[in-house]
N, C-alpha and C. Protein backbone atom coordinates (compact mmCIF):
# COMPACT_ATOMS: atom_id res chain seq x y z
N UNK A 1 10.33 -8.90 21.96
CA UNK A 1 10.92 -9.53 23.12
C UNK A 1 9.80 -10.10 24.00
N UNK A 2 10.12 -11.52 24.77
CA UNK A 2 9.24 -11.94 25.21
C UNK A 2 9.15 -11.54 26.93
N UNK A 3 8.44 -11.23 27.62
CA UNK A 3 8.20 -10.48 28.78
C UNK A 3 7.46 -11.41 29.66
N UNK A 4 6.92 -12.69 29.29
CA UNK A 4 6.15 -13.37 30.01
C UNK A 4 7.14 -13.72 30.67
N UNK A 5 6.80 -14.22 32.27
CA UNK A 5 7.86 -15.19 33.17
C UNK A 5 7.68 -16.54 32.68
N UNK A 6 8.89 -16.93 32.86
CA UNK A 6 9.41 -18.43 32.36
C UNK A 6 9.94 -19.25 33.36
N UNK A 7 9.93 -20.23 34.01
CA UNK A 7 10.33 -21.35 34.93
C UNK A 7 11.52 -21.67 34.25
N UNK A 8 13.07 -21.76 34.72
CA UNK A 8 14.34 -22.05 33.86
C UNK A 8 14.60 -23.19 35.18
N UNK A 9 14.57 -24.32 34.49
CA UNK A 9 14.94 -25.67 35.11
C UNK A 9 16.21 -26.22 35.42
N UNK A 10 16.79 -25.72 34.41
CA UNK A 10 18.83 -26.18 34.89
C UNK A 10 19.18 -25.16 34.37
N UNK A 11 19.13 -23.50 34.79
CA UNK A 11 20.10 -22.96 34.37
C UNK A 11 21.51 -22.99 34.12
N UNK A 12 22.12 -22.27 33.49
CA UNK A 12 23.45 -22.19 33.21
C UNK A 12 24.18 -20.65 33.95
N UNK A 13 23.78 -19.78 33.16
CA UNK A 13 23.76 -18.36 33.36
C UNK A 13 22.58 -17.43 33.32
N UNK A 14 21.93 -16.94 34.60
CA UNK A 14 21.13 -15.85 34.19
C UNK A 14 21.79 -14.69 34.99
N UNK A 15 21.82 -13.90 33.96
CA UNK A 15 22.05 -12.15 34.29
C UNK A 15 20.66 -11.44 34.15
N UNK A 16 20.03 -10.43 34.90
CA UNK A 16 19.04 -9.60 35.56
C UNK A 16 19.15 -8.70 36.15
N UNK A 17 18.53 -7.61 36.15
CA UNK A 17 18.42 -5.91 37.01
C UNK A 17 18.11 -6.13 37.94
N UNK A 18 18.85 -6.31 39.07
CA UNK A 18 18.54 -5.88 40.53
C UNK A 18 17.48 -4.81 40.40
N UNK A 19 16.69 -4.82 41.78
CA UNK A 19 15.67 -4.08 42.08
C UNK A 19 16.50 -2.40 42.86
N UNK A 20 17.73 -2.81 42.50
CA UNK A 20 18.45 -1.30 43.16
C UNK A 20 18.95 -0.45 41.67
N UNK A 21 18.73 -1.36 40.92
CA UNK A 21 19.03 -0.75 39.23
C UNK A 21 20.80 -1.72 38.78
N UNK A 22 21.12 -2.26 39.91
CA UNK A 22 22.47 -3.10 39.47
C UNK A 22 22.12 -4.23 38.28
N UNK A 23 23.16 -4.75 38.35
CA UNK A 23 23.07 -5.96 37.48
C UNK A 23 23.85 -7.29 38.14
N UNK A 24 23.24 -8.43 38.01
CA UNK A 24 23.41 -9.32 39.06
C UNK A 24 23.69 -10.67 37.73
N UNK A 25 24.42 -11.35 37.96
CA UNK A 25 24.96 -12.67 37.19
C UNK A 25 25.50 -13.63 38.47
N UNK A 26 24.23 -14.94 37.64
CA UNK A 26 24.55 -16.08 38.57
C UNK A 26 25.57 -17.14 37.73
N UNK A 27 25.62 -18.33 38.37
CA UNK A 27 26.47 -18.95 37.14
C UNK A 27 26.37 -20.23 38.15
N UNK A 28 25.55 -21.42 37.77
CA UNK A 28 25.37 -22.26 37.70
C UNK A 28 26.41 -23.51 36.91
N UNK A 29 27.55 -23.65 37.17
CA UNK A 29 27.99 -24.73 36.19
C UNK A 29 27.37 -26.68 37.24
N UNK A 30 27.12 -27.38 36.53
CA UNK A 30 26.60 -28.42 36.76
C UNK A 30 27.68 -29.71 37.16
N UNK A 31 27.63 -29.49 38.31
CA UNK A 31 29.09 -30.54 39.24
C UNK A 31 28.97 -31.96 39.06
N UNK A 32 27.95 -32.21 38.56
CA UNK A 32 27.77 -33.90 37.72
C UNK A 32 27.92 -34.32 36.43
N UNK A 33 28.66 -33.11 35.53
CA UNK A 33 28.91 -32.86 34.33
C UNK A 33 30.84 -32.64 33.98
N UNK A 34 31.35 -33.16 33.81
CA UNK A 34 32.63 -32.59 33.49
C UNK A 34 33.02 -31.83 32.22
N UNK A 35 31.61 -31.99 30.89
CA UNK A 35 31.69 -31.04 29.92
C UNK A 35 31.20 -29.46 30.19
N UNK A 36 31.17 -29.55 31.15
CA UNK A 36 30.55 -28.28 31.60
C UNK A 36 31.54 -27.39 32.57
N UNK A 37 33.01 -27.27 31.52
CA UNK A 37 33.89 -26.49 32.20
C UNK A 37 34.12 -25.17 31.83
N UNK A 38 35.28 -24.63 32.32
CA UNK A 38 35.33 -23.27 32.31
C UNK A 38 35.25 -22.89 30.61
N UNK A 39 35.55 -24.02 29.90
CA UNK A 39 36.36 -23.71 28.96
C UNK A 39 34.45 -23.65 27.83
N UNK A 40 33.56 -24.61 28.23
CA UNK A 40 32.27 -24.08 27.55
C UNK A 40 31.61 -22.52 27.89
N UNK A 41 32.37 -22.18 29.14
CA UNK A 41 30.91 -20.42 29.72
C UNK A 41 32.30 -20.00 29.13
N UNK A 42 33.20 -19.99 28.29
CA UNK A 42 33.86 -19.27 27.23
C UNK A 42 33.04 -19.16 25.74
N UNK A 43 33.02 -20.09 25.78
CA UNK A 43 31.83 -20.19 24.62
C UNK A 43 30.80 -19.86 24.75
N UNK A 44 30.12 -20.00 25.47
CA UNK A 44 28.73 -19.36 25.55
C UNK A 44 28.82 -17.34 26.06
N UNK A 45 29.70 -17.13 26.70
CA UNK A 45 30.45 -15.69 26.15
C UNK A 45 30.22 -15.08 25.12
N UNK A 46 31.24 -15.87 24.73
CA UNK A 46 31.36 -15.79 23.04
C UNK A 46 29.88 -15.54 22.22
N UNK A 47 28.89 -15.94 22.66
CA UNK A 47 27.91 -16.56 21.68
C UNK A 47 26.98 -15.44 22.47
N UNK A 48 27.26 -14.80 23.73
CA UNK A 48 26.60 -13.50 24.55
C UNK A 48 27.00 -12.43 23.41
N UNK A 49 28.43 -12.46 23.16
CA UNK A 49 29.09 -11.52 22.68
C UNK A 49 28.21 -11.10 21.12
N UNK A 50 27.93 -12.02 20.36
CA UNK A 50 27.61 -12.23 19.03
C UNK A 50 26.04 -12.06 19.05
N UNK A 51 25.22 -12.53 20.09
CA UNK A 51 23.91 -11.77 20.19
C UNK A 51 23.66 -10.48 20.57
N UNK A 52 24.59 -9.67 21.40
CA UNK A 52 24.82 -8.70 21.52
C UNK A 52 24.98 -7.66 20.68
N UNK A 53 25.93 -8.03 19.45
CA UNK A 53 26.17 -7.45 18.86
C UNK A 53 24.70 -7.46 17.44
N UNK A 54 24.40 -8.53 17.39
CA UNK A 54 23.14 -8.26 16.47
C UNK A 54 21.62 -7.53 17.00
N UNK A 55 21.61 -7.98 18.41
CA UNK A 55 20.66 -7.05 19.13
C UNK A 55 20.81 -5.20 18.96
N UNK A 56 21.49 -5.03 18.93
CA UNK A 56 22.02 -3.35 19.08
C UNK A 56 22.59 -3.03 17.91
N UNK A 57 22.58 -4.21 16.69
CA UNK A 57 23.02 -3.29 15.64
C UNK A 57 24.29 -3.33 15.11
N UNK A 58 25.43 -3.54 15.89
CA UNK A 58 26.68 -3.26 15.60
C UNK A 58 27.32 -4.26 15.28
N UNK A 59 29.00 -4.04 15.01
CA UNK A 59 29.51 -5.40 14.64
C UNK A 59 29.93 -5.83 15.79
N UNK A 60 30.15 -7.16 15.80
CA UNK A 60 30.16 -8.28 16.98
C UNK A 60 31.88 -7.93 17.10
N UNK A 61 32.83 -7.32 16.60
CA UNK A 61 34.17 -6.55 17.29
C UNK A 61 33.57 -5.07 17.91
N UNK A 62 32.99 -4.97 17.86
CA UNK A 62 32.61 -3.41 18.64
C UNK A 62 32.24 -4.02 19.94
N UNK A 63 31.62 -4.63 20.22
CA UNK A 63 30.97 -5.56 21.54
C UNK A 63 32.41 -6.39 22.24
N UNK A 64 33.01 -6.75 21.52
CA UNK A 64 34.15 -7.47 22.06
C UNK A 64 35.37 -6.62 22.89
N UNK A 65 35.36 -5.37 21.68
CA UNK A 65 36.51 -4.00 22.58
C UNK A 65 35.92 -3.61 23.46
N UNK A 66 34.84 -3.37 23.70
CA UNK A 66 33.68 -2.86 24.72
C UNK A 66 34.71 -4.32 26.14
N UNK A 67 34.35 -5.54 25.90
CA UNK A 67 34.54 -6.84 26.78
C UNK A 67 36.23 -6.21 26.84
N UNK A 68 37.22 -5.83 26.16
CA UNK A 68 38.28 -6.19 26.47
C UNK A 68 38.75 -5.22 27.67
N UNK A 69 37.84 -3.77 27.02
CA UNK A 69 38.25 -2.99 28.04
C UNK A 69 37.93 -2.82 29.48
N UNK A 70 37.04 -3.73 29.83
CA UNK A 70 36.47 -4.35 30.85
C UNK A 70 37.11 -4.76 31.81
N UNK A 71 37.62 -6.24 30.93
CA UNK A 71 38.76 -7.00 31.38
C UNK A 71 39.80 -5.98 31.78
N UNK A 72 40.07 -5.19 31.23
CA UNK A 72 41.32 -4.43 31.27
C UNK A 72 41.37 -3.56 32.41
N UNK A 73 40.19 -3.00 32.82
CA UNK A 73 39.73 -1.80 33.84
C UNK A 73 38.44 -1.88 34.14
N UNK A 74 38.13 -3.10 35.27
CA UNK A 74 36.81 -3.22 35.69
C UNK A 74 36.29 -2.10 35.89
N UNK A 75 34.56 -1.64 35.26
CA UNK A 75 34.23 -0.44 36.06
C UNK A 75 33.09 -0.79 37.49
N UNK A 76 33.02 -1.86 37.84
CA UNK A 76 32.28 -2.46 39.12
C UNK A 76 32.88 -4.05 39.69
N UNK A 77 32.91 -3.65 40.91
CA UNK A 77 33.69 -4.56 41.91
C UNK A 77 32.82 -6.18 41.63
N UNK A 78 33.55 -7.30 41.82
CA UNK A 78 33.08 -8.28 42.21
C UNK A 78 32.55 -8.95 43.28
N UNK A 79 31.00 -8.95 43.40
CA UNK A 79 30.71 -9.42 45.14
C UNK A 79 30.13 -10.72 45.03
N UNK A 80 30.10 -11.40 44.19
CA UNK A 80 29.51 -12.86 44.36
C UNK A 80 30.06 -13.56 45.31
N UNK A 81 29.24 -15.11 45.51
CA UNK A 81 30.23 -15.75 46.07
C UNK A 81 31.16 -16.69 45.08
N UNK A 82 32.11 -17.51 45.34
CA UNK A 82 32.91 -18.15 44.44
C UNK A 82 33.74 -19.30 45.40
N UNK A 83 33.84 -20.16 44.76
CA UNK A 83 34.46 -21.27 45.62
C UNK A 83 35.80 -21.41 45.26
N UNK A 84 36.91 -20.52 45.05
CA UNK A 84 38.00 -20.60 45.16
C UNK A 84 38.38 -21.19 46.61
């Protein structure tokens, strides 16, 4: 794994460890882009989901029941901001 810092120029999504031990996800979608809807950070999910699952070994449905039950019974509140 690479550990050097990297300059990310148009992010999309970065997730990172808070310095309190949390976990923090930004989400950048690009407002001069109309391919860049809800319906691609499904896909790229998806494609979290499937590196996930080869990182740690397991099958990429073990990682997904892990996501459903999530969905199902958050175990941490949502505090971002969001432009609803």
């Amino acid at each position: 794994m690479n550990t050097q810092p990297r300059i990310v120029v148009k992010p999309l999504i970065i997730v990172y460890r808070t310095e309190s031990g949390g976990i923090a996800c930004e989400i950048w979608p690009p407002e001069d882009d109309p391919d860049y809807g809800f319906e691609l950070y499904g896909l790229i999910i998806a494609d979290v989901i499937r590196h996930a699952a080869r990182a740690f070994g397991v099958p990429e449905q073990s990682v997904f029941d892990w996501v459903k039950k999530e969905m199902k019974r958050p175990t941490t509140t949502f505090t971002g901001d969001t432009k609803q």
